[in-house]
Protein backbone atom coordinates (compact mmCIF):
# COMPACT_ATOMS: atom_id res chain seq x y z
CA UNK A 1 87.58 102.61 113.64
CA UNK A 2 84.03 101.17 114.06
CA UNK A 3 82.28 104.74 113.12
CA UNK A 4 84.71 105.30 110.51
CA UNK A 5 84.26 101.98 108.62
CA UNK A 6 80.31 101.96 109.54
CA UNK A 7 80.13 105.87 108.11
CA UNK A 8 81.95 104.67 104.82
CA UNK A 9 79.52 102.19 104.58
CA UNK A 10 76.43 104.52 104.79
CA UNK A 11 77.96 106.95 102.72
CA UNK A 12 79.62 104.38 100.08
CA UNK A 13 78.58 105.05 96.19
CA UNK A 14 79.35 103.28 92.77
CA UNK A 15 81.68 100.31 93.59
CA UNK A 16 82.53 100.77 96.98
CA UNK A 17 78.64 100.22 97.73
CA UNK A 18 78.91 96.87 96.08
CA UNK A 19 82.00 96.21 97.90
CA UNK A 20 80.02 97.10 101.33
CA UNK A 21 77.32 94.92 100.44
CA UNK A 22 79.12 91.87 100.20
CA UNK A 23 81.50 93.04 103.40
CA UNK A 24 79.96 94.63 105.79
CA UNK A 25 81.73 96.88 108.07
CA UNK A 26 81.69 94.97 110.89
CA UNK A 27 83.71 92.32 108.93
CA UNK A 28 86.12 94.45 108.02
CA UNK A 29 86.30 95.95 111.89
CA UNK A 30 87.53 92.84 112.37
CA UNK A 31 89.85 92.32 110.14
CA UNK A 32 91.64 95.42 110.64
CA UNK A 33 91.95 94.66 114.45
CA UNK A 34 93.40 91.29 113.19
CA UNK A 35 95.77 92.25 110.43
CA UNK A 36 97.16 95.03 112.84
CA UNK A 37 97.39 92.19 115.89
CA UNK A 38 99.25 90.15 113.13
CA UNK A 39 101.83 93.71 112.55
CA UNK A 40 102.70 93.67 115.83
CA UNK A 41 100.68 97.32 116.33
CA UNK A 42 100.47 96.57 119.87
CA UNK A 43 101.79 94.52 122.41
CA UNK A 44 100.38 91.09 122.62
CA UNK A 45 101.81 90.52 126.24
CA UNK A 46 99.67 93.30 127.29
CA UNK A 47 96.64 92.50 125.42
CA UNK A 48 96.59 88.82 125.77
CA UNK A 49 94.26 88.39 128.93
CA UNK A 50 91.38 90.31 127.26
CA UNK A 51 92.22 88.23 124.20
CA UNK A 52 91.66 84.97 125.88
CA UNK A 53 88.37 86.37 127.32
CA UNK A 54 86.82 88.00 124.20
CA UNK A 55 87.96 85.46 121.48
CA UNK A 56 85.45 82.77 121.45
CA UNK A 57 82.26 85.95 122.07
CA UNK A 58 83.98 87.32 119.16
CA UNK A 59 84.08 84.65 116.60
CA UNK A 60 80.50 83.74 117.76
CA UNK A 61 79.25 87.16 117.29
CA UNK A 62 80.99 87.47 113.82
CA UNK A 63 79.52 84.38 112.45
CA UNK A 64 75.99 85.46 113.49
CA UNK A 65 76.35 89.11 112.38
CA UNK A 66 77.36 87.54 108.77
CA UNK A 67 74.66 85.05 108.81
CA UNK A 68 72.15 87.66 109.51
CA UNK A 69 73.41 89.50 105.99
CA UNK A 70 72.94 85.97 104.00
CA UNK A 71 70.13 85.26 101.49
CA UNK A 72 69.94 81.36 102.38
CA UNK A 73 67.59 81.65 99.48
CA UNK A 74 69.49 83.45 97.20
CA UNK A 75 72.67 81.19 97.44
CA UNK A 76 71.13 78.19 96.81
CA UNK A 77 68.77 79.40 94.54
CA UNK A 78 65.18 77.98 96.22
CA UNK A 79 62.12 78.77 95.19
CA UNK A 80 59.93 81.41 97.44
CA UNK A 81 57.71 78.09 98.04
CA UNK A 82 60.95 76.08 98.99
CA UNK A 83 62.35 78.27 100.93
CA UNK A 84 59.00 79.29 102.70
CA UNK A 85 57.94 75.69 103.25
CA UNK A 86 61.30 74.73 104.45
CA UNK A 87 61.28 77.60 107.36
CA UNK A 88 57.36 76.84 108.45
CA UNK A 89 58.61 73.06 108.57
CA UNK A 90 61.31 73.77 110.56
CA UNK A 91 59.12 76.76 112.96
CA UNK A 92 55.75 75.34 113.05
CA UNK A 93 56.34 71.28 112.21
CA UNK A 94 54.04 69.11 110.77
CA UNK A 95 50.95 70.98 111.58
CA UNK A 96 51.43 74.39 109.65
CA UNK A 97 53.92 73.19 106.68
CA UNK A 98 51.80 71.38 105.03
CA UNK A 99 49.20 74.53 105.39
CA UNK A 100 51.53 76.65 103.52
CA UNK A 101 52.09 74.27 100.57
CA UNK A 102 48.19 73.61 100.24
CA UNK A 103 48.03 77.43 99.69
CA UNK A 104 50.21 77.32 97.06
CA UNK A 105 48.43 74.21 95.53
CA UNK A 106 46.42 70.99 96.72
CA UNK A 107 49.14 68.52 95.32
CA UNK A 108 51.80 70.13 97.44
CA UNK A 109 50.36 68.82 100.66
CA UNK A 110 52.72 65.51 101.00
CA UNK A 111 55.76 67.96 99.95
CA UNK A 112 55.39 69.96 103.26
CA UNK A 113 54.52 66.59 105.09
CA UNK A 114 57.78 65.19 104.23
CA UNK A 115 59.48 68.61 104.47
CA UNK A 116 58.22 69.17 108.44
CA UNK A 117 59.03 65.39 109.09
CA UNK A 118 62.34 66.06 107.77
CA UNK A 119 62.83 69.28 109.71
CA UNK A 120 61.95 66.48 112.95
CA UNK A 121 64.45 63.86 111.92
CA UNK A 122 66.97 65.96 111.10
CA UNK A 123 66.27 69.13 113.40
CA UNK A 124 66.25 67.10 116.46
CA UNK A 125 69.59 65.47 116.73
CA UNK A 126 70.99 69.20 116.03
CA UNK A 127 69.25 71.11 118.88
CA UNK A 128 70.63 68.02 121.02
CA UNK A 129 74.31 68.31 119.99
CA UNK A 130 73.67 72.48 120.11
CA UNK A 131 72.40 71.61 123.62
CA UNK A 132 75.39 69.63 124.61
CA UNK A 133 77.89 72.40 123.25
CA UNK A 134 76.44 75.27 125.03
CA UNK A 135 75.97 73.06 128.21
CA UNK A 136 80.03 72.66 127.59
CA UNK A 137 80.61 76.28 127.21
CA UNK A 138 78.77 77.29 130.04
């Protein structure tokens, strides 16, 4: 089903290219193998211990795969210098964010500074609860 869907995709033309680009194969691998689970294609007795052991590496995997096809940017309609300050504050802190804005101009400087010392304030909790949930799923 996998080469099928991922041939269609390569292949697709016209509509079903726009349709592709806004789900991707591997989405809709997914929901095939759910919508038949849901039919009753096969026997859920039988299949329910590899279930149990794939679910949660599934849905993980999923979410990242789809994540990797968004334009952050795009959606919420930033600016390249937004958008590029924003990911330096958050990679390289408060010593290469402001760097960035002062290339795009000299009164820009205390917009990365406050950008990178957001990315701290507000980066820095999250890694700790992300921390604490993977120590959990471990």
């Amino acid at each position: 089903m996998a080469a099928v869907l991922v041939t269609l995709e390569k292949s697709a033309k016209g509509g079903m290219q726009k349709f592709f680009k806004y789900v991707p194969a591997v989405v809709l691998c997914y929901l095939i193998a759910m919508f038949l689970y849901t039919l009753g294609v096969w026997d859920i007795a039988e299949t329910k211990p590899a279930y149990s052991a794939l679910k949660n590496n599934l849905t993980y995997a999923m979410i990242f795969a789809m994540l990797l096809r968004c334009d952050i940017r795009k959606v919420l309609k930033l600016g390249l210098f937004t958008a590029g300050v924003a990911s330096l504050a958050n990679i390289g802190g408060t010593a290469s964010a402001p760097v960035l804005a002062g290339s795009y101009s000299g009164s820009l400087v205390p917009v990365g500074i406050r950008m990178a010392l957001m990315g701290y304030v507000v980066g820095t909790p999250l890694a700790v609860v992300c921390a604490h949930i993977m120590e959990s799923l471990a």
